[in-house]
N, C-alpha and C. Protein backbone atom coordinates (compact mmCIF):
# COMPACT_ATOMS: atom_id res chain seq x y z
N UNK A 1 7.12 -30.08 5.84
CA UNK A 1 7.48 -31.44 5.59
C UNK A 1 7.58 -31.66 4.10
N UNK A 2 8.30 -32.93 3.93
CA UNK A 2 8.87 -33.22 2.57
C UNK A 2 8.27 -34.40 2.21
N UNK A 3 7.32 -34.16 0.68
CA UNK A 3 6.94 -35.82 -0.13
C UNK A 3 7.93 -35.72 -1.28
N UNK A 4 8.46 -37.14 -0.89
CA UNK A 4 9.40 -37.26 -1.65
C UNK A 4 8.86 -38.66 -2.80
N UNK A 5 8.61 -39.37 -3.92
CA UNK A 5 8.41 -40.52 -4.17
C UNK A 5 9.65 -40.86 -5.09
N UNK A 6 10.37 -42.47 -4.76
CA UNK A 6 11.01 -42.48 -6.09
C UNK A 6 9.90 -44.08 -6.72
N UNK A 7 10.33 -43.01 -8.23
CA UNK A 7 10.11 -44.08 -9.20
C UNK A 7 10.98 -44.58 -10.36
N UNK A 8 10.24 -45.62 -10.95
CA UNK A 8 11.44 -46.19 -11.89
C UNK A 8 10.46 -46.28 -12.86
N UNK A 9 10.86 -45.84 -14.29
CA UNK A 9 10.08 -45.13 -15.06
C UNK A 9 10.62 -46.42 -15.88
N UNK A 10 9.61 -47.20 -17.02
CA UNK A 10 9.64 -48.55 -17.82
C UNK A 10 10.56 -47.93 -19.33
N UNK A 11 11.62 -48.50 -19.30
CA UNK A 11 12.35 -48.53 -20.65
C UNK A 11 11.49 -48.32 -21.61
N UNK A 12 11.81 -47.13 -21.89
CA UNK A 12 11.85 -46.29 -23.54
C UNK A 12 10.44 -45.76 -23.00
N UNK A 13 10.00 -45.13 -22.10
CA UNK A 13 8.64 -44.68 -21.20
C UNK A 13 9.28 -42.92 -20.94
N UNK A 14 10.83 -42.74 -20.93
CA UNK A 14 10.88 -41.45 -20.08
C UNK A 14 10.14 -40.72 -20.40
N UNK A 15 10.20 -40.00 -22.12
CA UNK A 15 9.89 -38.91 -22.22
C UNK A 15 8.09 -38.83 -21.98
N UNK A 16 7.96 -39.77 -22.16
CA UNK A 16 6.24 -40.04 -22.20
C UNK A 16 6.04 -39.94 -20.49
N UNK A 17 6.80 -39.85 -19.99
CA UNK A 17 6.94 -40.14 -18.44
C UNK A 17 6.74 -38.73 -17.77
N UNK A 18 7.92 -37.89 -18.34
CA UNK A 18 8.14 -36.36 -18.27
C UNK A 18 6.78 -35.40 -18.83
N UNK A 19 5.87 -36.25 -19.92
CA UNK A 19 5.22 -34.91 -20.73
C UNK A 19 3.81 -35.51 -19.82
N UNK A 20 3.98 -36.92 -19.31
CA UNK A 20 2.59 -37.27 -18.05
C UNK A 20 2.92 -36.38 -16.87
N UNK A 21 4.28 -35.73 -16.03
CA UNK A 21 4.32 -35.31 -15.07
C UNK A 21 3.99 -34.21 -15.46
N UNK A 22 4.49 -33.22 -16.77
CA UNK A 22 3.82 -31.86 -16.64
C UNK A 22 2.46 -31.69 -16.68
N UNK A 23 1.97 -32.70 -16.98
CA UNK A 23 0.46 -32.35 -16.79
C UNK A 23 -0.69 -32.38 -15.62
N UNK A 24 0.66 -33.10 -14.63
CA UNK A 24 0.37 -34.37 -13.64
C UNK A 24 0.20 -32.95 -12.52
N UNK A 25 1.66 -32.03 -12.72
CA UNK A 25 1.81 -31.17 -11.92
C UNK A 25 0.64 -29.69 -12.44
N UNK A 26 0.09 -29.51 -13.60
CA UNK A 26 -0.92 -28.32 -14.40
C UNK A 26 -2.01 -28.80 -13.09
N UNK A 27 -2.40 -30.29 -13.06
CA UNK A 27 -3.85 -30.38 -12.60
C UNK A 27 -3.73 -30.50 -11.12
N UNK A 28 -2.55 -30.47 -10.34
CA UNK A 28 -2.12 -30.56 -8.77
C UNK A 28 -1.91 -29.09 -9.03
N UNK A 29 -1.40 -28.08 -9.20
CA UNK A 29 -1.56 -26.52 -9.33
C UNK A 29 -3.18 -26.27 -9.16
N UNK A 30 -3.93 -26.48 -10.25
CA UNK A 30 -5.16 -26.22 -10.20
C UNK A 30 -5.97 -26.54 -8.93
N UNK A 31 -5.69 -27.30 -8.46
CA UNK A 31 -6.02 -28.03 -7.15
C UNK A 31 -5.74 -27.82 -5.80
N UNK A 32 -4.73 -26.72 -6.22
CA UNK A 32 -3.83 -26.32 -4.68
C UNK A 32 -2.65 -26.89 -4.49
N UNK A 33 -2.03 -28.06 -5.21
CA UNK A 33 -1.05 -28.59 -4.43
C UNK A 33 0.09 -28.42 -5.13
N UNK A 34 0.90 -28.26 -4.32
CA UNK A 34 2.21 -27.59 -4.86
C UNK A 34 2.81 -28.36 -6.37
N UNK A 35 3.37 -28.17 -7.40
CA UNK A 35 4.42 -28.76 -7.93
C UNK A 35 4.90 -29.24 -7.77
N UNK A 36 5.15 -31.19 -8.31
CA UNK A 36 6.45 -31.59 -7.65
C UNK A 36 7.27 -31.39 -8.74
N UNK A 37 8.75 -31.46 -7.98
CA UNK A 37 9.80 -31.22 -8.81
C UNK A 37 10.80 -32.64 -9.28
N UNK A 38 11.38 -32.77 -10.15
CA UNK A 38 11.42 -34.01 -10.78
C UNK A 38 13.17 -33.59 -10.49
N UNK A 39 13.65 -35.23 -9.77
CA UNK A 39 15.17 -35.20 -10.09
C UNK A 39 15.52 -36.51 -10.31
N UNK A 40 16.70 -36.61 -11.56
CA UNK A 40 16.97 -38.08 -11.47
C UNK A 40 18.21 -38.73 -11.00
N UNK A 41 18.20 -39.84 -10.87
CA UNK A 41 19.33 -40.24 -10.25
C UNK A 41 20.49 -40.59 -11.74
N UNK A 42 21.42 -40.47 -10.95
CA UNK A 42 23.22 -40.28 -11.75
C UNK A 42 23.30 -41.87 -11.61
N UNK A 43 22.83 -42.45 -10.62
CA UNK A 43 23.75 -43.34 -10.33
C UNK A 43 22.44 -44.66 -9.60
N UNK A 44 22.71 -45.63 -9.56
CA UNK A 44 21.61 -46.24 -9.01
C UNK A 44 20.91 -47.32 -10.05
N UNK A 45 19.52 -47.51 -9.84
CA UNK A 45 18.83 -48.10 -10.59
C UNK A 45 18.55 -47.19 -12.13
N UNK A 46 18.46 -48.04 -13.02
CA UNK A 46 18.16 -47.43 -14.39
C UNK A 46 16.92 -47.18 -14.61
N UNK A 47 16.95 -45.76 -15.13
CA UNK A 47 15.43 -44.76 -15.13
C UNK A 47 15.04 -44.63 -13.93
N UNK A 48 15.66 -44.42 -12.83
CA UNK A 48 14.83 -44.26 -11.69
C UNK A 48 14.82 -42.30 -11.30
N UNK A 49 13.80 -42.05 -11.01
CA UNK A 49 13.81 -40.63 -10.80
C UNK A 49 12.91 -40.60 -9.24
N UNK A 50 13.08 -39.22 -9.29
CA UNK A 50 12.31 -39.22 -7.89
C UNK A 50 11.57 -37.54 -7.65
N UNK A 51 10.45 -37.68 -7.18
CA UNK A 51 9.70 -36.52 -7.31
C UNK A 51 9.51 -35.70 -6.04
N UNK A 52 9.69 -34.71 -5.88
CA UNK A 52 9.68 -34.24 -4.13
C UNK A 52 8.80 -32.95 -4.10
N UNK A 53 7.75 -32.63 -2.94
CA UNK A 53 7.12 -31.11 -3.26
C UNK A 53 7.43 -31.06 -1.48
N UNK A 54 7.26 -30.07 -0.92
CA UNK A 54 6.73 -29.47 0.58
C UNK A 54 5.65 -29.34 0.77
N UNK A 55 4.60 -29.54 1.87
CA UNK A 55 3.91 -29.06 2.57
C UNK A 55 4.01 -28.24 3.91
N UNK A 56 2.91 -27.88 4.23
CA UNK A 56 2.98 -27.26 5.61
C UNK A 56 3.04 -28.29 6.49
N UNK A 57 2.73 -29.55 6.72
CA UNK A 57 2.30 -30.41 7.31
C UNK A 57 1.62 -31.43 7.09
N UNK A 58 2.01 -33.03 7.66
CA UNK A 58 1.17 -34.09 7.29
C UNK A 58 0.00 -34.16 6.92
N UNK A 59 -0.70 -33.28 7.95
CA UNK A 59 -1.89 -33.00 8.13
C UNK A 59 -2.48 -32.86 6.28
N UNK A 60 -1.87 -31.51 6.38
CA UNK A 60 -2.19 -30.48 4.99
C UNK A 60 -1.98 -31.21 4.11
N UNK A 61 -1.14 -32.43 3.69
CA UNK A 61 -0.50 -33.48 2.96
C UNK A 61 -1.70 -34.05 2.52
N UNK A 62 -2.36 -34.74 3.36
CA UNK A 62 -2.90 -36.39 3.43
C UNK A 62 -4.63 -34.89 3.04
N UNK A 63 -4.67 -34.37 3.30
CA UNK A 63 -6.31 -33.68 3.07
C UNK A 63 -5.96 -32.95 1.69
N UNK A 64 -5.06 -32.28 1.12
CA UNK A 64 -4.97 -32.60 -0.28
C UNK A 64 -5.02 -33.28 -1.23
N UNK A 65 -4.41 -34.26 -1.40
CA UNK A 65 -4.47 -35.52 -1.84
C UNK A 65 -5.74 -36.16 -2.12
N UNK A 66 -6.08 -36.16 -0.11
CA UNK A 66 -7.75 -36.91 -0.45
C UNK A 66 -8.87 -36.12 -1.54
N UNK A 67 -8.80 -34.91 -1.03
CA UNK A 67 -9.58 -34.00 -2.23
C UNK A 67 -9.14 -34.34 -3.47
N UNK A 68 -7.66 -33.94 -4.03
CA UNK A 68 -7.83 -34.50 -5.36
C UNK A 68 -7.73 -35.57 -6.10
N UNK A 69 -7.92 -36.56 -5.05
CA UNK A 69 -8.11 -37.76 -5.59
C UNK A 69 -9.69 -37.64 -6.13
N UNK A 70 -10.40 -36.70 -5.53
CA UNK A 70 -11.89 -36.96 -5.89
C UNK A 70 -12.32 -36.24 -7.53
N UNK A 71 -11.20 -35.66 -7.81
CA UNK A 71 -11.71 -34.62 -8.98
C UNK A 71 -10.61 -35.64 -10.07
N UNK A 72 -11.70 -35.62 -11.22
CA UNK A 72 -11.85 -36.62 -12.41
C UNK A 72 -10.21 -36.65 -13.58
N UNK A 73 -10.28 -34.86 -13.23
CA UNK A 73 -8.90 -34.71 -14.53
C UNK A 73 -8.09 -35.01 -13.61
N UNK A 74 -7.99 -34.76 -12.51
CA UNK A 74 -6.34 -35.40 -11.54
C UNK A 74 -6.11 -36.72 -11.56
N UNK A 75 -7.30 -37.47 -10.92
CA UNK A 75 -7.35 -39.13 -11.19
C UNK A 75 -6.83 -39.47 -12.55
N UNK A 76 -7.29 -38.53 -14.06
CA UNK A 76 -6.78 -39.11 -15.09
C UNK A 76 -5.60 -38.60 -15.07
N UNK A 77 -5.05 -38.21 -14.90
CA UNK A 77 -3.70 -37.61 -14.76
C UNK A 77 -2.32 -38.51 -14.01
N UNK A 78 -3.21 -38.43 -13.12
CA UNK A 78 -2.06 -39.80 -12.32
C UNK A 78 -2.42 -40.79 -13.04
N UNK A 79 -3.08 -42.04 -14.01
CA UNK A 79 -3.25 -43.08 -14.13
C UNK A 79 -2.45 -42.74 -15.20
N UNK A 80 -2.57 -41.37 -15.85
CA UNK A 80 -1.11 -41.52 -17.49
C UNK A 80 -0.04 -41.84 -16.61
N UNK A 81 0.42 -40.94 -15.83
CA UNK A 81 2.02 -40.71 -15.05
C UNK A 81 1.90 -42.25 -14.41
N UNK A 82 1.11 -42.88 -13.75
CA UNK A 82 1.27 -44.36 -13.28
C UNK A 82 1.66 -45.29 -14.33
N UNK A 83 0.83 -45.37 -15.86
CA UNK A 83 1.32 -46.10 -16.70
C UNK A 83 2.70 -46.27 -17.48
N UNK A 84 3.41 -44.79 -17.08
CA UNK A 84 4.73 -44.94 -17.38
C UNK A 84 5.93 -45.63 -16.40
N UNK A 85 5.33 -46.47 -15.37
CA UNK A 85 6.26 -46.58 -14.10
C UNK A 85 6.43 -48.41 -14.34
N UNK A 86 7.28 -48.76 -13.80
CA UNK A 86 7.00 -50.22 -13.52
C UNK A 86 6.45 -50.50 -12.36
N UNK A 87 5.36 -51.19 -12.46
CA UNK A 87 4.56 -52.03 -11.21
C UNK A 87 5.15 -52.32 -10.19
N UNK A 88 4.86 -51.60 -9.11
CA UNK A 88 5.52 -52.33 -7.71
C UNK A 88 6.27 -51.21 -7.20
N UNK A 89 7.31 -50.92 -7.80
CA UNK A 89 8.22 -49.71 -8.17
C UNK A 89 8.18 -48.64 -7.17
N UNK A 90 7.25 -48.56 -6.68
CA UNK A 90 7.05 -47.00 -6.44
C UNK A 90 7.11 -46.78 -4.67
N UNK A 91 8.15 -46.15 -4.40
CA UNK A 91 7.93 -45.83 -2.72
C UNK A 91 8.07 -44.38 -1.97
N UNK A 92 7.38 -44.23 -1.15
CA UNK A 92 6.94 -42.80 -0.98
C UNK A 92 7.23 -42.57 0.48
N UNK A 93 8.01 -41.31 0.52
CA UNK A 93 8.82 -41.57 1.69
C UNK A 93 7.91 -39.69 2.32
N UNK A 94 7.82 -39.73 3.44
CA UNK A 94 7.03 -38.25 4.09
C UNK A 94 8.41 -37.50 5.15
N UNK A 95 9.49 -36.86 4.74
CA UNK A 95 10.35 -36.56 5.09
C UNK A 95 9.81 -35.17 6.18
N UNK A 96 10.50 -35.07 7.45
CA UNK A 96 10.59 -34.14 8.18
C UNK A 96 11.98 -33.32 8.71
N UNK A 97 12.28 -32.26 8.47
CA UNK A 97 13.45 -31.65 9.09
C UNK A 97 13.57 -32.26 10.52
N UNK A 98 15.02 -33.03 10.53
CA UNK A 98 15.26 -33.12 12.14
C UNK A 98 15.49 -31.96 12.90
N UNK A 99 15.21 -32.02 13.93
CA UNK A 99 14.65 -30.65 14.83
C UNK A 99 16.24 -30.54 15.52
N UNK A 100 17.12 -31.54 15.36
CA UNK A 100 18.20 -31.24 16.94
C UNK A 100 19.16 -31.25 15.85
N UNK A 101 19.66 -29.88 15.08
CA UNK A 101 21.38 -30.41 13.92
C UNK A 101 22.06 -28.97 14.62
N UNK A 102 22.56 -29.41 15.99
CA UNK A 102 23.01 -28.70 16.70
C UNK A 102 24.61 -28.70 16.33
């Protein structure tokens, strides 16, 4: 399965946005959880990007997460990468391969 989030990153925030996700993704490595990978949109809302990694499963998803929400440098990690976003902004979508693309 697929986490996908898009966000919309606050005018004149990108690059400060980009050097919060590499760090965002150093302390989710350390942690087990995959890399997300950063793509932005061409077209759409301005500064909006969107971040996507795989799991094995919801399951495996939601019990990662909870763990590293508990460890101190990840929490600080996401609150840099959160401060570059605009408030509200943010929606997180849990994508699954449709099973029938017959």
């Amino acid at each position: 399965m697929r986490h996908m989030i898009r966000h919309i990153v606050k005018l004149g925030h990108y690059q400060q946005f980009m050097v919060a996700m590499a760090a965002w993704n150093v302390e989710a490595r350390r942690l087990g959880l995959p890399a997300y990978r950063i793509w932005e949109s061409q077209f759409g809302a301005v500064q909006e990007v969107f971040t996507e990694a795989e799991f094995e499963s919801l399951d495996a998803h939601l019990a990662a997460f909870e763990e590293a929400h508990t460890d101190a440098a990840f929490a600080a990690a996401n609150d840099e990468v959160s401060a570059h976003l605009v408030d509200g902004s943010l929606h997180d979508y849990v994508l699954e391969e449709a099973s029938d693309q017959g």
